[in-house]
PDB file of N, CA and C in Angstrom:
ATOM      1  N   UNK A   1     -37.729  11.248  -0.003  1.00  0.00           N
ATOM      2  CA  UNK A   1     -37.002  12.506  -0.026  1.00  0.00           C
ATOM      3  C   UNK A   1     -37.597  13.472   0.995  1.00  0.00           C
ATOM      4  N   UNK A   2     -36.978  13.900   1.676  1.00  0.00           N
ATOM      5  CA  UNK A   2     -36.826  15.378   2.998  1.00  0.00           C
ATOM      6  C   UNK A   2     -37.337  16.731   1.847  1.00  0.00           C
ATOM      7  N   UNK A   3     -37.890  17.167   2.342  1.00  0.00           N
ATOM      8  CA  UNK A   3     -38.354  18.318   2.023  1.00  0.00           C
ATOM      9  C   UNK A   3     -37.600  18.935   3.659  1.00  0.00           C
ATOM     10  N   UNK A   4     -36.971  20.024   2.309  1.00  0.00           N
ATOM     11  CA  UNK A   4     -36.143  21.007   3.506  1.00  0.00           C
ATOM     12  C   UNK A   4     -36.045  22.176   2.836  1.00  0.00           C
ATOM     13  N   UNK A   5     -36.106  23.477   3.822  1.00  0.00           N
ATOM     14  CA  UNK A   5     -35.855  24.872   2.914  1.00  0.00           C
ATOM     15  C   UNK A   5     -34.251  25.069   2.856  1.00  0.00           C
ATOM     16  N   UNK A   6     -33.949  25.256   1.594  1.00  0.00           N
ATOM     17  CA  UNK A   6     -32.747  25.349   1.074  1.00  0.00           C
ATOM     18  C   UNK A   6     -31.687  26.455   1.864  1.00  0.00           C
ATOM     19  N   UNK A   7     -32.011  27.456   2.731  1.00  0.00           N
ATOM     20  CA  UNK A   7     -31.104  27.705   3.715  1.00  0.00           C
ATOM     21  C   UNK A   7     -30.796  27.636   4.674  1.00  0.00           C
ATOM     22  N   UNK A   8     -31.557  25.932   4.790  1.00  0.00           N
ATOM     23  CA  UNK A   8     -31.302  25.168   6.447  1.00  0.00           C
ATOM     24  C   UNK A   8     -30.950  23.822   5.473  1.00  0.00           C
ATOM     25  N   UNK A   9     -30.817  23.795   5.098  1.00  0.00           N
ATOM     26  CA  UNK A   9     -30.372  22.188   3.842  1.00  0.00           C
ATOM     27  C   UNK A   9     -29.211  22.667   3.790  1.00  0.00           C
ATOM     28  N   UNK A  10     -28.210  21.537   4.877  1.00  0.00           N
ATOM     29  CA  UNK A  10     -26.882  21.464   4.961  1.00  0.00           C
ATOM     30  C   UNK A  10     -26.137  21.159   3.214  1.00  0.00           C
ATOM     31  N   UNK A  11     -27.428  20.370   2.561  1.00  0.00           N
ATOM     32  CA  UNK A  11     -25.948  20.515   1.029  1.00  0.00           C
ATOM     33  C   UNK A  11     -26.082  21.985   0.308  1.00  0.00           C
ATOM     34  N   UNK A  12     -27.069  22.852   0.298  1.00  0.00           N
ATOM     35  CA  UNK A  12     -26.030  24.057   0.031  1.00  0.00           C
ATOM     36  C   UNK A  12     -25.344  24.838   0.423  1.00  0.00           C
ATOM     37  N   UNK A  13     -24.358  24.458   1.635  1.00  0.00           N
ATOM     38  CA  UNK A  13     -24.011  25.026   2.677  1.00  0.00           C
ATOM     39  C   UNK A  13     -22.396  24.980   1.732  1.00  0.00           C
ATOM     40  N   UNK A  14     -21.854  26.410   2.446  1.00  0.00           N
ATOM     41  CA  UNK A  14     -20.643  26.044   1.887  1.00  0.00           C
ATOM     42  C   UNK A  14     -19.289  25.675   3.130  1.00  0.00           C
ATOM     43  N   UNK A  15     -18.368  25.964   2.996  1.00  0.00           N
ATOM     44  CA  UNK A  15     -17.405  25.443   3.998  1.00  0.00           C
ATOM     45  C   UNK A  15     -17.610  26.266   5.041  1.00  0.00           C
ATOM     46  N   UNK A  16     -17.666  27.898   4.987  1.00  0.00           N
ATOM     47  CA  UNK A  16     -18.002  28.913   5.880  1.00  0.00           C
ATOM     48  C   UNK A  16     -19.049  28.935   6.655  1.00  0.00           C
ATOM     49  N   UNK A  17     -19.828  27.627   6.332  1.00  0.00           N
ATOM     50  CA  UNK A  17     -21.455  27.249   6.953  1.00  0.00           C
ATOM     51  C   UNK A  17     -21.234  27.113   8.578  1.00  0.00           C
ATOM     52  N   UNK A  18     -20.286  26.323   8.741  1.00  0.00           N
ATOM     53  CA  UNK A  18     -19.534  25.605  10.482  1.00  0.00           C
ATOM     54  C   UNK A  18     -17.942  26.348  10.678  1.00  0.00           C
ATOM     55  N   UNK A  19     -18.445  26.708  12.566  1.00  0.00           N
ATOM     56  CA  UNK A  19     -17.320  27.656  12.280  1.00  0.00           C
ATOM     57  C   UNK A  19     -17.124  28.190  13.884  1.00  0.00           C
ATOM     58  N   UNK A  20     -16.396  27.938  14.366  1.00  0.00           N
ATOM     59  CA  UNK A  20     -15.595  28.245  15.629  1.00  0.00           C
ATOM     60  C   UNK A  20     -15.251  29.468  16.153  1.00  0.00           C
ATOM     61  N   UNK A  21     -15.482  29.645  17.534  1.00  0.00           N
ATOM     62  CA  UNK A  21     -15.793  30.984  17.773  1.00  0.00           C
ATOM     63  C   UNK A  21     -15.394  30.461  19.436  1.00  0.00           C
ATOM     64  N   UNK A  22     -14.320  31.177  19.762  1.00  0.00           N
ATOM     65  CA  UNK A  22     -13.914  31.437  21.105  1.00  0.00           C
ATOM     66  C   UNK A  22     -15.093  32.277  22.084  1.00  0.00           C
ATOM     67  N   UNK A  23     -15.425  31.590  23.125  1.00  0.00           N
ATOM     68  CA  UNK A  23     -16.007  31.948  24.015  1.00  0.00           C
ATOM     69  C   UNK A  23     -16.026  33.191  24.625  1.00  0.00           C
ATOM     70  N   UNK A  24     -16.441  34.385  24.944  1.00  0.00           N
ATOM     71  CA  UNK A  24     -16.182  35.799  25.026  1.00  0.00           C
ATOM     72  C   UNK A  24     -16.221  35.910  26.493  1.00  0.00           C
ATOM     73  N   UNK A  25     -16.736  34.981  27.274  1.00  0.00           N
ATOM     74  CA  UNK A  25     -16.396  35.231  28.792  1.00  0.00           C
ATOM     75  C   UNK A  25     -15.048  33.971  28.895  1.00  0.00           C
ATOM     76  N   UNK A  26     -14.594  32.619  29.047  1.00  0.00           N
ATOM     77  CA  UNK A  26     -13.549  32.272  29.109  1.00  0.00           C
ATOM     78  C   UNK A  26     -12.668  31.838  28.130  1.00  0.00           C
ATOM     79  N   UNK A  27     -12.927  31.776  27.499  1.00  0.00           N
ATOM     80  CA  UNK A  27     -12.019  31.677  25.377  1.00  0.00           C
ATOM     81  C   UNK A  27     -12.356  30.141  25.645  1.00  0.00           C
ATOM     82  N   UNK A  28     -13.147  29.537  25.605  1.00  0.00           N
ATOM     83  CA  UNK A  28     -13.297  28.048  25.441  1.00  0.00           C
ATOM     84  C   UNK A  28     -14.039  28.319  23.898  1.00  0.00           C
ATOM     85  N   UNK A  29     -13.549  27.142  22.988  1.00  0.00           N
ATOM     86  CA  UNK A  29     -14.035  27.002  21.433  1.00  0.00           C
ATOM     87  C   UNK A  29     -15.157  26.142  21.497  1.00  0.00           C
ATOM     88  N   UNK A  30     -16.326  26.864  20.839  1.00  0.00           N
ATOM     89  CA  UNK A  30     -17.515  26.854  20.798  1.00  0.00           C
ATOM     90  C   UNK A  30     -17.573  26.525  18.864  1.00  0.00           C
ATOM     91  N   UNK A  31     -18.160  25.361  18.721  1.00  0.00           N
ATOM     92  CA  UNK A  31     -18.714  25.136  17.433  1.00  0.00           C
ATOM     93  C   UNK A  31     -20.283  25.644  17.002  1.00  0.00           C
ATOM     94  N   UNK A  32     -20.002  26.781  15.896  1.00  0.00           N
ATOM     95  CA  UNK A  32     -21.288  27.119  15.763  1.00  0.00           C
ATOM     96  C   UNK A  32     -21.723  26.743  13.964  1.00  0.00           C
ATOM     97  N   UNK A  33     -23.211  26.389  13.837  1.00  0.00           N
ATOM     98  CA  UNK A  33     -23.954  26.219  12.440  1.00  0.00           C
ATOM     99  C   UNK A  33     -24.081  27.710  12.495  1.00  0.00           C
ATOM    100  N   UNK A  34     -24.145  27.957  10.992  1.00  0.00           N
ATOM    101  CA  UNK A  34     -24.586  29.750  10.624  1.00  0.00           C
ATOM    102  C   UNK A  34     -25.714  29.730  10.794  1.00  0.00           C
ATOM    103  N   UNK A  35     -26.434  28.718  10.877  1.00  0.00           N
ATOM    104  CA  UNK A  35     -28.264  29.044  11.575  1.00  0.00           C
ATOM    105  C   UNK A  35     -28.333  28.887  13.077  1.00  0.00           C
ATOM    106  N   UNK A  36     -27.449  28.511  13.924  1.00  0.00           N
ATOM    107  CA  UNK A  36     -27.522  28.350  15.242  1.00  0.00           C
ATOM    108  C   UNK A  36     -27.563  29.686  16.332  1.00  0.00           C
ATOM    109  N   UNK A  37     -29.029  30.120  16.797  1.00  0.00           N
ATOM    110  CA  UNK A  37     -29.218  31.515  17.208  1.00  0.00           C
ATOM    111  C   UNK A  37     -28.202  31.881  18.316  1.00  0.00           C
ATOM    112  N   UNK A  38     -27.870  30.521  19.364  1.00  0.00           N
ATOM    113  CA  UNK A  38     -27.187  30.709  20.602  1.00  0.00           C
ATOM    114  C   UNK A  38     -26.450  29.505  20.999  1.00  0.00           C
ATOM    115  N   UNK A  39     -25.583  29.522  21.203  1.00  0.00           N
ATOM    116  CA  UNK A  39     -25.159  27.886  21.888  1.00  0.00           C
ATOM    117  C   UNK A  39     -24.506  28.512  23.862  1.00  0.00           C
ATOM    118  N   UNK A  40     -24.449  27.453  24.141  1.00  0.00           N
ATOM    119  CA  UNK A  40     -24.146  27.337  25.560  1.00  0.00           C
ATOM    120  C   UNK A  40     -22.541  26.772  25.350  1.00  0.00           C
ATOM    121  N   UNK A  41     -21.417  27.890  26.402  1.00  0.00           N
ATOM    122  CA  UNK A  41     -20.069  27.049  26.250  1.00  0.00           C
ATOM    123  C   UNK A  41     -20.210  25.568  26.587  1.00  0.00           C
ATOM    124  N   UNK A  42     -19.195  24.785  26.492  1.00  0.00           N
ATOM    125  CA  UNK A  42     -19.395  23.541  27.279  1.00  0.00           C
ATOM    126  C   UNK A  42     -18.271  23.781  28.755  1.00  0.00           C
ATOM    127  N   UNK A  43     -17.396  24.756  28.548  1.00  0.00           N
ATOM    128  CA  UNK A  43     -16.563  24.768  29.864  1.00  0.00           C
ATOM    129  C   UNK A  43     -17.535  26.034  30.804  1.00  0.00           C
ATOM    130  N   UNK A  44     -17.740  26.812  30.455  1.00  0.00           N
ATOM    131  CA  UNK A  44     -18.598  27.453  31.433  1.00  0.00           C
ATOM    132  C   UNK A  44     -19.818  27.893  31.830  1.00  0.00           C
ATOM    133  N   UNK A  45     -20.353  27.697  30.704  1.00  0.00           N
ATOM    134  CA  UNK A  45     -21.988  27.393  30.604  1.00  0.00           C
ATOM    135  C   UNK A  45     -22.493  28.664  30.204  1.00  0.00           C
ATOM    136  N   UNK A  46     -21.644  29.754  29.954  1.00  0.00           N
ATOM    137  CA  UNK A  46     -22.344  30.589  29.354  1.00  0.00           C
ATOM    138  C   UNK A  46     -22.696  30.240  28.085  1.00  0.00           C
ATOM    139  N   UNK A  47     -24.262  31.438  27.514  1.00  0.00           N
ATOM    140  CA  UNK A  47     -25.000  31.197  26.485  1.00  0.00           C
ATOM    141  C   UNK A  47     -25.111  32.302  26.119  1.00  0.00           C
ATOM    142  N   UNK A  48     -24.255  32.577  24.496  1.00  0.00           N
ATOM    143  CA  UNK A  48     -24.117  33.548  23.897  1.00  0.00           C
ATOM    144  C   UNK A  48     -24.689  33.446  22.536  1.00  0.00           C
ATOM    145  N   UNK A  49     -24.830  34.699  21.780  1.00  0.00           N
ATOM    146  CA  UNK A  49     -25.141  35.030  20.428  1.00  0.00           C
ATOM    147  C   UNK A  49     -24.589  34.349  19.679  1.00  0.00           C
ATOM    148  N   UNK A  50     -24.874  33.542  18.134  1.00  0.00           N
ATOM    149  CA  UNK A  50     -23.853  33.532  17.356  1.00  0.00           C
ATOM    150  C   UNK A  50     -23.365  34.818  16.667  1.00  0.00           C
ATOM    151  N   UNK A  51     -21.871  35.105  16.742  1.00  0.00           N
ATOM    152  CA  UNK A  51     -21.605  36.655  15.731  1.00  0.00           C
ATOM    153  C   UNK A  51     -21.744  36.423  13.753  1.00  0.00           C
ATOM    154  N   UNK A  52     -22.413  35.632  13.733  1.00  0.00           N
ATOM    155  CA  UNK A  52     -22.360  35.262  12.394  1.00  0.00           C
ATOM    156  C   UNK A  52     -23.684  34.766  12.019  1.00  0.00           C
ATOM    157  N   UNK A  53     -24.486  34.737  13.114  1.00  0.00           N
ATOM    158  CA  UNK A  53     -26.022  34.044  12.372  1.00  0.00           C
ATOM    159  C   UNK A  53     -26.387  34.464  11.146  1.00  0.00           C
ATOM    160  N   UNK A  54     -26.808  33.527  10.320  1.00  0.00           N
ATOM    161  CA  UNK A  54     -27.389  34.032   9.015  1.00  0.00           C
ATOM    162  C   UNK A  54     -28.745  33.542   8.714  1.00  0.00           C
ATOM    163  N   UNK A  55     -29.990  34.115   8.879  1.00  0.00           N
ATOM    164  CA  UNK A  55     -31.220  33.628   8.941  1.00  0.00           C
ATOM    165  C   UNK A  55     -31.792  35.374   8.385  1.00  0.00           C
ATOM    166  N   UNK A  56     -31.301  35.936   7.210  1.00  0.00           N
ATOM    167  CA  UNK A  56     -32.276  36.558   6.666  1.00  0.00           C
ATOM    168  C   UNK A  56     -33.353  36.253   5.703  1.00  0.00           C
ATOM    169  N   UNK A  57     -33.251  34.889   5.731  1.00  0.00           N
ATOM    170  CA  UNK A  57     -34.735  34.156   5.009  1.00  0.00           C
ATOM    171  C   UNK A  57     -35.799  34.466   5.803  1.00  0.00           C
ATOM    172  N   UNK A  58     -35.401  34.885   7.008  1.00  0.00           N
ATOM    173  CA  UNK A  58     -36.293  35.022   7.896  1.00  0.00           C
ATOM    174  C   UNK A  58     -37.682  36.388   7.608  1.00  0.00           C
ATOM    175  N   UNK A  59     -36.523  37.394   6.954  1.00  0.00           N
ATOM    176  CA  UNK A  59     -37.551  38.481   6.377  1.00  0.00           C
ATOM    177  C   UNK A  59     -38.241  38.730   5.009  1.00  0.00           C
ATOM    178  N   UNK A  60     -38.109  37.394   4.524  1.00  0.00           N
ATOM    179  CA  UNK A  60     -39.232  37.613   3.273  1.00  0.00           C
ATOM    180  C   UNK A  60     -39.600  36.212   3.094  1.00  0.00           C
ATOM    181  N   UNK A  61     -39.497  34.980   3.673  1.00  0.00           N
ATOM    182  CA  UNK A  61     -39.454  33.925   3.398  1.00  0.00           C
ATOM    183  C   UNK A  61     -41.200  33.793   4.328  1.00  0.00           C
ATOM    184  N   UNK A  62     -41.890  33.092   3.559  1.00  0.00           N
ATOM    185  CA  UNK A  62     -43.606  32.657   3.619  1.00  0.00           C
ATOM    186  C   UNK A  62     -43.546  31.686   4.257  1.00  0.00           C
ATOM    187  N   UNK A  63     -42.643  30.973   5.008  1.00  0.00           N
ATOM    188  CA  UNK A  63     -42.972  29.388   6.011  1.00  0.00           C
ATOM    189  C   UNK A  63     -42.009  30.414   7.134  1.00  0.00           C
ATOM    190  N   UNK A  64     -41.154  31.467   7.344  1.00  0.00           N
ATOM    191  CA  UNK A  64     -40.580  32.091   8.388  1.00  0.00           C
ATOM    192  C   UNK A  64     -41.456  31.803   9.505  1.00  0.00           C
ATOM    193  N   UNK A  65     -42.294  31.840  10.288  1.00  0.00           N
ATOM    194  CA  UNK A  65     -42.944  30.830  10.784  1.00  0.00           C
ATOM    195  C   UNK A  65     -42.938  29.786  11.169  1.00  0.00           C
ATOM    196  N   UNK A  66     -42.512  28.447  10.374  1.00  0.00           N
ATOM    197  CA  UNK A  66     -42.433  27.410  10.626  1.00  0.00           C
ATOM    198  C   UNK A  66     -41.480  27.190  11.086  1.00  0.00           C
ATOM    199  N   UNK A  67     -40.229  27.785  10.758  1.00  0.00           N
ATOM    200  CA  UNK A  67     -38.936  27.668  10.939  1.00  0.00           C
ATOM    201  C   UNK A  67     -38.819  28.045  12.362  1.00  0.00           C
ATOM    202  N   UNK A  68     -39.131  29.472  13.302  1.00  0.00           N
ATOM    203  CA  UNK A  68     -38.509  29.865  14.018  1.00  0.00           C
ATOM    204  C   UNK A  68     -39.558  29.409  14.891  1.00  0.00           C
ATOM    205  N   UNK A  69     -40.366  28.740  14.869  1.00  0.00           N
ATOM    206  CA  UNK A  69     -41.038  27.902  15.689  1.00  0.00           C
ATOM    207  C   UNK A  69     -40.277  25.835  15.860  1.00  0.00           C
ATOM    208  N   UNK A  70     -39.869  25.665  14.887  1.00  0.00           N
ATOM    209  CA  UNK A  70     -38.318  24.682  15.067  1.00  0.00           C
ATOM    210  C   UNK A  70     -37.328  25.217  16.483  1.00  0.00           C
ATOM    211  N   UNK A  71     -37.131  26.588  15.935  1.00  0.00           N
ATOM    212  CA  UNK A  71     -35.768  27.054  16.728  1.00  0.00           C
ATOM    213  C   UNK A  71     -36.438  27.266  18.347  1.00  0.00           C
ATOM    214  N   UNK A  72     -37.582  27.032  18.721  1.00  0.00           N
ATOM    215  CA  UNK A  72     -38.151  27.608  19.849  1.00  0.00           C
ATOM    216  C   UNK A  72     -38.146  29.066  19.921  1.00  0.00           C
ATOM    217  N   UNK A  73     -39.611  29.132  20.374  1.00  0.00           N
ATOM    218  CA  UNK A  73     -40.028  30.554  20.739  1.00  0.00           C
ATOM    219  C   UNK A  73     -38.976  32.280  21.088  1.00  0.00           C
ATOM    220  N   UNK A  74     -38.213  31.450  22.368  1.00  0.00           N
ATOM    221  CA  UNK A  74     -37.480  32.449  22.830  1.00  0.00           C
ATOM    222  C   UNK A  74     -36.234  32.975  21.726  1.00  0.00           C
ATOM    223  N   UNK A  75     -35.616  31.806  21.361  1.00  0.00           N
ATOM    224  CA  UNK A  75     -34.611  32.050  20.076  1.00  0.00           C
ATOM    225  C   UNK A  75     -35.051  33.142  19.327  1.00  0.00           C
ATOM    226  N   UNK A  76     -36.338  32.555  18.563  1.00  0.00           N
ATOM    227  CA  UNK A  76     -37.125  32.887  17.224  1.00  0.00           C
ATOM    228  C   UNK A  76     -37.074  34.634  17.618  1.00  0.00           C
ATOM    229  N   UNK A  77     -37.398  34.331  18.333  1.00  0.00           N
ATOM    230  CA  UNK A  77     -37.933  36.012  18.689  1.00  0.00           C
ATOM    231  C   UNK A  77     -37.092  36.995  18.912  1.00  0.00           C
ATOM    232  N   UNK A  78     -35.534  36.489  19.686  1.00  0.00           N
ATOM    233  CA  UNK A  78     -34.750  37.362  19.689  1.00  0.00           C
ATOM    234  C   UNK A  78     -33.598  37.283  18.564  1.00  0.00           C
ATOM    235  N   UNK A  79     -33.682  36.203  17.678  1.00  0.00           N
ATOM    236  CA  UNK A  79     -33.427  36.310  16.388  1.00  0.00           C
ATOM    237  C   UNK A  79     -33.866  37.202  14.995  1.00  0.00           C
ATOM    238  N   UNK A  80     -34.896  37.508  15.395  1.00  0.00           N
ATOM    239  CA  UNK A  80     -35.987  38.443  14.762  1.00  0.00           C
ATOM    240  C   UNK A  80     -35.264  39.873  15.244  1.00  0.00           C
ATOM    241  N   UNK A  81     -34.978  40.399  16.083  1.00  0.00           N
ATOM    242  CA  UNK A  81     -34.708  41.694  16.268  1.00  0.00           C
ATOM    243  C   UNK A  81     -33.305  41.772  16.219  1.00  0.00           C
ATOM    244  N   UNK A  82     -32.588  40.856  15.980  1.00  0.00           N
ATOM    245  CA  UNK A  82     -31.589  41.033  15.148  1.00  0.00           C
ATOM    246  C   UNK A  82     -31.595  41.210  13.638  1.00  0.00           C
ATOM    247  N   UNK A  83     -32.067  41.074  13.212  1.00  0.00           N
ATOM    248  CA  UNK A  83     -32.449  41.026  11.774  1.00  0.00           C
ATOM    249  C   UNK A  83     -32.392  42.903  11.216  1.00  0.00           C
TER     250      UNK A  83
END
């Protein structure tokens, strides 16, 4: 058994977890996870915000740390000041 923190553990995810989001510089559809800080279009290569990230485990959660060191540094960090 996976040891996983329960708001990155896809089974308590609900349907609203994955979720599509038109590209804001050419409207190309971009699939985003509600934990995914940024994705890159695939038609134009821009790399935008998700408008829906949900990672407020991030501010009281005791392994927050471990996690946004997963997501890489640069993410982690500008995920954090979103918060």
């Amino acid at each position: 058994m996976t040891k996983a923190c329960p708001g990155q553990d896809t089974r308590y995810w609900g349907p609203d977890s994955i979720y599509d989001i038109n590209c804001p510089s050419c409207g190309g559809e971009i699939e985003f996870f509600k934990n995914d800080p940024t994705r890159k279009c695939r038609e134009c290569g821009e790399k935008f915000w998700n408008p829906k990230l949900d990672l407020g485990c991030l501010e009281w959660c005791k392994y927050a740390d471990k996690c946004t060191e997963l997501m890489g540094e640069e993410d982690a960090k500008d995920s954090k000041k979103m918060l």
